[in-house]
C-alpha atoms as a PDB file:
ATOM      1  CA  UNK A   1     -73.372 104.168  25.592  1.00  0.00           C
ATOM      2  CA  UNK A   2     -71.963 107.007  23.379  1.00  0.00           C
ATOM      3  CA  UNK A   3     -73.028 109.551  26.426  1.00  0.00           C
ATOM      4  CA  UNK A   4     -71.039 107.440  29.261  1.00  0.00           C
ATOM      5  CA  UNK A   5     -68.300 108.571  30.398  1.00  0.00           C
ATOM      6  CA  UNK A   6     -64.879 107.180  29.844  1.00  0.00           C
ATOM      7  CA  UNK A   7     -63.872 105.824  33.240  1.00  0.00           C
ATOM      8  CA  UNK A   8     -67.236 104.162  33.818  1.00  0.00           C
ATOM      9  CA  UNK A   9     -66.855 102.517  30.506  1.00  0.00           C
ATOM     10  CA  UNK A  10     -63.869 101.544  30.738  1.00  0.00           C
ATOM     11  CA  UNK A  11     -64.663 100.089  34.661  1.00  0.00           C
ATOM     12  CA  UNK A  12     -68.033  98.695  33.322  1.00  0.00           C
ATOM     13  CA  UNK A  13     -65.637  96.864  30.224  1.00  0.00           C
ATOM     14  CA  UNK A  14     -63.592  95.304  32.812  1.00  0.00           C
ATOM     15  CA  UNK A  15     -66.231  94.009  35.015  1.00  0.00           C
ATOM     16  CA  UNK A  16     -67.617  92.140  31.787  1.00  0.00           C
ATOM     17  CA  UNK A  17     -64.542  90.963  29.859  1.00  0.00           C
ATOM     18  CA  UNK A  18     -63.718  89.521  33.905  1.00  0.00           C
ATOM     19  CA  UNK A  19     -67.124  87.436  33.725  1.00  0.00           C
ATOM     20  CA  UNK A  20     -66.869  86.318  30.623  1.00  0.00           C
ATOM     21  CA  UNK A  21     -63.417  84.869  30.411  1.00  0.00           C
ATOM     22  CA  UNK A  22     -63.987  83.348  34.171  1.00  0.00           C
ATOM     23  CA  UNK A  23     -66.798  81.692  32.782  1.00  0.00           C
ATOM     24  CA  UNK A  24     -65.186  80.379  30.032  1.00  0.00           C
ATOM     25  CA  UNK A  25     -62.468  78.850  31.727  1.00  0.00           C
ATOM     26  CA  UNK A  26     -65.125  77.500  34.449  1.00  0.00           C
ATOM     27  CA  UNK A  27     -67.339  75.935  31.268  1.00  0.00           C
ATOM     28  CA  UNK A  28     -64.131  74.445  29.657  1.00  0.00           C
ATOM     29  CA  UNK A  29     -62.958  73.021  32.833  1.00  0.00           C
ATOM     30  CA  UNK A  30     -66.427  71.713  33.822  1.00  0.00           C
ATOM     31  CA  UNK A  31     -66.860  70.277  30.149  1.00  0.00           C
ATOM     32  CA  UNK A  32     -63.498  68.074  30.792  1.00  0.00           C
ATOM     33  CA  UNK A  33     -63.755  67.615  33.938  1.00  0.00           C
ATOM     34  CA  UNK A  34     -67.516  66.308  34.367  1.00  0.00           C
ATOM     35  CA  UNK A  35     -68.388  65.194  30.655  1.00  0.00           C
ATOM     36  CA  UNK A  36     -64.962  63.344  29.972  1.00  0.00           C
ATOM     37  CA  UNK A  37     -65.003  61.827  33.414  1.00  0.00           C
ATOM     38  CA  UNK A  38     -61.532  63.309  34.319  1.00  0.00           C
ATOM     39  CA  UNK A  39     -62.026  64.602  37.051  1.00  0.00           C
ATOM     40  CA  UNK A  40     -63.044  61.947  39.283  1.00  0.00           C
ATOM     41  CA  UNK A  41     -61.137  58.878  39.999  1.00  0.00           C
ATOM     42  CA  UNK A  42     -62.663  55.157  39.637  1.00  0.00           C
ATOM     43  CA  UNK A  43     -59.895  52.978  41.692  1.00  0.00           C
ATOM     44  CA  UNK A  44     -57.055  54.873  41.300  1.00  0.00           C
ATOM     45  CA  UNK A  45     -55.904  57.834  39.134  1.00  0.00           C
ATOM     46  CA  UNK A  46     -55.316  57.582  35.259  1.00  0.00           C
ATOM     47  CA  UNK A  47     -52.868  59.403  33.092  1.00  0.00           C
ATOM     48  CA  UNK A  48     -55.937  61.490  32.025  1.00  0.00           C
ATOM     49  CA  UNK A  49     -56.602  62.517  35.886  1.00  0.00           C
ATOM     50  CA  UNK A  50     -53.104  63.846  35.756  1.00  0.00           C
ATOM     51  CA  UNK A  51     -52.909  65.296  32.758  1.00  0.00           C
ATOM     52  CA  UNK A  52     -56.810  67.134  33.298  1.00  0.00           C
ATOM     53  CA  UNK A  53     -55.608  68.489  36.834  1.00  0.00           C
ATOM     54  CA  UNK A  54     -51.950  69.895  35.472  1.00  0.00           C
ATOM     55  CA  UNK A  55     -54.139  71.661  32.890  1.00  0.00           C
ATOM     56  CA  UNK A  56     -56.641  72.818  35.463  1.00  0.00           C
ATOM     57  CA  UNK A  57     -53.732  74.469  37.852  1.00  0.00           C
ATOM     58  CA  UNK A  58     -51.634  75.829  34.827  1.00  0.00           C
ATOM     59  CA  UNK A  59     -55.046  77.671  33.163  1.00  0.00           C
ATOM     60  CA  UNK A  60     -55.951  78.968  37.150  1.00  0.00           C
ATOM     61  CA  UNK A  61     -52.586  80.223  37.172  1.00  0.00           C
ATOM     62  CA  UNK A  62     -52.759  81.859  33.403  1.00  0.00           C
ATOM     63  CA  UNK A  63     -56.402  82.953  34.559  1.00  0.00           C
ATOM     64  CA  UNK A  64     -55.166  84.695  37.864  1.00  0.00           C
ATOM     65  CA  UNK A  65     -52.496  86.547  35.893  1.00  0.00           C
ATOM     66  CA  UNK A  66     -54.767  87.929  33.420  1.00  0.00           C
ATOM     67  CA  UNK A  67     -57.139  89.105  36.097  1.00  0.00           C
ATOM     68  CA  UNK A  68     -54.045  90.706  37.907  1.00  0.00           C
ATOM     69  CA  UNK A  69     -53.118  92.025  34.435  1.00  0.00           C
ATOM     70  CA  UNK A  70     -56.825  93.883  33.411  1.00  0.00           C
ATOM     71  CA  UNK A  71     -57.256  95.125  37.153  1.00  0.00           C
ATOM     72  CA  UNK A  72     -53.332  96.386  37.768  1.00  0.00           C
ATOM     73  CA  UNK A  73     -53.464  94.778  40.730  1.00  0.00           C
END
């Protein structure tokens, strides 16, 4: 990649470091979510519900701004 040329690497740099925090926060979130049973309701919600769906729109939020952040947009 020595030969590449700055722009492309730096474009190419983006596109990864994009996918791989997006899938992070989608495996964390899915982990919680699924495996802890949090994000489904059995009669009515639980503190945990809340607490796992507050977390899910504050790291969407944090998650948005760093996209906005590494893309200038």
């Amino acid at each position: 990649m020595s030969g590449m040329e700055p722009d492309v690497k730096n474009f190419l740099s983006k596109i990864v470091t994009s996918l791989s925090v997006g899938l992070l926060w989608l495996l964390v979130n899915s982990t919680i979510g699924i495996k802890f049973n949090f994000a489904f309701f059995e009669n009515k919600p639980t503190i945990g519900n809340y607490i796992f769906y507050v977390w899910f729109l504050v790291s969407l939020f944090f998650l948005i701004k760093f996209y906005r952040k590494i893309w200038k947009l």
